[in-house]
C-alpha atoms as a PDB file:
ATOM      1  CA  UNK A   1      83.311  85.847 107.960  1.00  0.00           C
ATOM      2  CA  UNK A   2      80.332  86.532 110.393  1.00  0.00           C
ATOM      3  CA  UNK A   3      80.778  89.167 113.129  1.00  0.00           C
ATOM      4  CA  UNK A   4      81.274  86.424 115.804  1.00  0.00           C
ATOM      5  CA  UNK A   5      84.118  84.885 113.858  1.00  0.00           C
ATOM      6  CA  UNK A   6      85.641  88.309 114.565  1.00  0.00           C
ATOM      7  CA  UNK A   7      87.138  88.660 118.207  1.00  0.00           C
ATOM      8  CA  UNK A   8      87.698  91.962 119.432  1.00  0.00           C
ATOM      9  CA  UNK A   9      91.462  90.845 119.948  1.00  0.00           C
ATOM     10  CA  UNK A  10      91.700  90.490 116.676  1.00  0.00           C
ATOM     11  CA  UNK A  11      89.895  93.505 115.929  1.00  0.00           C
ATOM     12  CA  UNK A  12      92.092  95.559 117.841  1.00  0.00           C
ATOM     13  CA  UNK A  13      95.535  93.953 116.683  1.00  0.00           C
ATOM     14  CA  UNK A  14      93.725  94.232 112.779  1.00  0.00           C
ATOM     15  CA  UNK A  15      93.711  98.001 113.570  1.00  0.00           C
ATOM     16  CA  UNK A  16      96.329  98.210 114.995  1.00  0.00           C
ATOM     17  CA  UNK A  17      98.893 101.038 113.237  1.00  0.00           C
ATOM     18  CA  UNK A  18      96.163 101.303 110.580  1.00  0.00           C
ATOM     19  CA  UNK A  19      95.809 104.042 108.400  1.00  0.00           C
ATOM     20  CA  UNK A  20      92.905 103.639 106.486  1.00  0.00           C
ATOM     21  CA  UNK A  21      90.176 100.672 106.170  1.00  0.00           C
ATOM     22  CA  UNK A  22      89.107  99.976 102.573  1.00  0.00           C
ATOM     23  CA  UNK A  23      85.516  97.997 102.404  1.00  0.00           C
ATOM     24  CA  UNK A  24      83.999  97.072  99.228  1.00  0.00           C
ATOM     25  CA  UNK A  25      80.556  96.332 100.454  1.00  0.00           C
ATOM     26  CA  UNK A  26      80.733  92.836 100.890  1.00  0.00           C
ATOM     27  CA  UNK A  27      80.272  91.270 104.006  1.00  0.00           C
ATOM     28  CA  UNK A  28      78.499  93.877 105.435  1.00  0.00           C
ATOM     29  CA  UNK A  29      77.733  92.597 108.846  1.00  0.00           C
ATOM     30  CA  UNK A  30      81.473  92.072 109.846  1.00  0.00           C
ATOM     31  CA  UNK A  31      82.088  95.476 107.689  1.00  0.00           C
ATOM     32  CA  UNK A  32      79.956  97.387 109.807  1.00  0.00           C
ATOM     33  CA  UNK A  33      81.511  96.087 112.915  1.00  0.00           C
ATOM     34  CA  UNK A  34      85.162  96.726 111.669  1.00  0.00           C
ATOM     35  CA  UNK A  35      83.933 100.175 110.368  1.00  0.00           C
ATOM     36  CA  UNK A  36      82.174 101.457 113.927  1.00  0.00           C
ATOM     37  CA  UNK A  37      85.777 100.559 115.811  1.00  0.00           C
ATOM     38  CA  UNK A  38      87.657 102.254 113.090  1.00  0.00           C
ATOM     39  CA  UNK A  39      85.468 105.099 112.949  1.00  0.00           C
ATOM     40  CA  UNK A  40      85.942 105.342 116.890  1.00  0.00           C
ATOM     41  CA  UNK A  41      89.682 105.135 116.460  1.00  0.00           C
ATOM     42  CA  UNK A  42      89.866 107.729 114.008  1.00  0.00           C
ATOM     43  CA  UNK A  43      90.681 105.726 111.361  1.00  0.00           C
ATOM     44  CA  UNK A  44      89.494 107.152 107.781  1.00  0.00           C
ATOM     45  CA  UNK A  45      87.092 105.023 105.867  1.00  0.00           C
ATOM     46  CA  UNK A  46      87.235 104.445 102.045  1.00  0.00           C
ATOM     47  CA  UNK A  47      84.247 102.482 100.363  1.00  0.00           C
ATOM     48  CA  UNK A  48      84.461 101.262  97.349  1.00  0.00           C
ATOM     49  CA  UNK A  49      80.625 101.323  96.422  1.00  0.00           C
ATOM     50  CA  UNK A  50      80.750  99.739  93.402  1.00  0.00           C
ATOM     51  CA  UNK A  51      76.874  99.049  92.957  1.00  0.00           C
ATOM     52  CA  UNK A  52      74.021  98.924  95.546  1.00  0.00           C
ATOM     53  CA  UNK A  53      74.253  95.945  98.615  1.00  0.00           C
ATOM     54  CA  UNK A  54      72.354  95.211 101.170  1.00  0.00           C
ATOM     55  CA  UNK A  55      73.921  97.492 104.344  1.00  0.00           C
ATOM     56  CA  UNK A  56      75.890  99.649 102.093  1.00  0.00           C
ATOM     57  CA  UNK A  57      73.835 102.183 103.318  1.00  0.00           C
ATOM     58  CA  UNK A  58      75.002 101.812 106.800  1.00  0.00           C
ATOM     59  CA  UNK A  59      78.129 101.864 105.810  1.00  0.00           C
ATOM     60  CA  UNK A  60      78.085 104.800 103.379  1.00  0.00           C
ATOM     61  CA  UNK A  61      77.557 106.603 106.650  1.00  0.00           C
ATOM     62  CA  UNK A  62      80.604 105.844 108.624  1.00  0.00           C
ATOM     63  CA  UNK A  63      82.415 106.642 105.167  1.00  0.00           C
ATOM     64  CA  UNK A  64      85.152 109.031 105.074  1.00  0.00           C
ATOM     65  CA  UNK A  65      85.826 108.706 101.172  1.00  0.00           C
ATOM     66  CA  UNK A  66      83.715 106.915  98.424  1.00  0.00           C
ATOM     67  CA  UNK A  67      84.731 105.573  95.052  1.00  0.00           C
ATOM     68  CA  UNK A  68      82.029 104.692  92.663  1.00  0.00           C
ATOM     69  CA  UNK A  69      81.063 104.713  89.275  1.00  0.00           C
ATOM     70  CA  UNK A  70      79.510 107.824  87.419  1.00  0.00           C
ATOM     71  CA  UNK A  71      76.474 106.501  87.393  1.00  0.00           C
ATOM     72  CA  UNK A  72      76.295 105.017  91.073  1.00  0.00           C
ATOM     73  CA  UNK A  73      74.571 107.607  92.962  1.00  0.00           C
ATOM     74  CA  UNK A  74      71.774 107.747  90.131  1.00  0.00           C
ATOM     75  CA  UNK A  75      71.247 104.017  90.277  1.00  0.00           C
ATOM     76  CA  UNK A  76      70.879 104.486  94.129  1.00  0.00           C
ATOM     77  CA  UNK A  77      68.354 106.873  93.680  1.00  0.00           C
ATOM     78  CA  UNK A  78      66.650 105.225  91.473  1.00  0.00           C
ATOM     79  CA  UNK A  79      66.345 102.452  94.260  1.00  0.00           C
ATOM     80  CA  UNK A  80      65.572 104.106  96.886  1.00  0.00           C
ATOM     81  CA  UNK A  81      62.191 105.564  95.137  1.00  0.00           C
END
């Protein structure tokens, strides 16, 4: 799914009575988009950051709570250098 397959109807009714959004990094362009209106609803944000991704980053930020592995954040560090 592509942020343009996503209307914000649908976005809205998705939301709708949610009480948390779970992303696993995947998809991060429609993520990101899903995240933001969550995050402006108040919605709480749980990642599952299972290894790096491209736009994880971004939405690492928006994150209220993070799963990973032990070893995540020092493979992310790694990267980042």
């Amino acid at each position: 799914m592509i942020p343009q397959d996503l209307s914000e109807s649908s976005l809205l009714s998705a939301l709708d009575g949610a009480s948390i959004v779970y992303f696993d990094g995947r998809l991060y362009e429609t993520a990101l988009v899903v995240a933001h209106e969550a995050a402006r609803k108040n919605i709480p944000i749980l990642i599952d950051a299972e290894r790096p991704r491209e736009g994880l980053d971004d939405l690492l930020k928006l994150a209220d709570y993070v799963v990973c592995s032990a070893k995540f954040p020092k493979v992310s560090a790694i990267m980042l250098l």
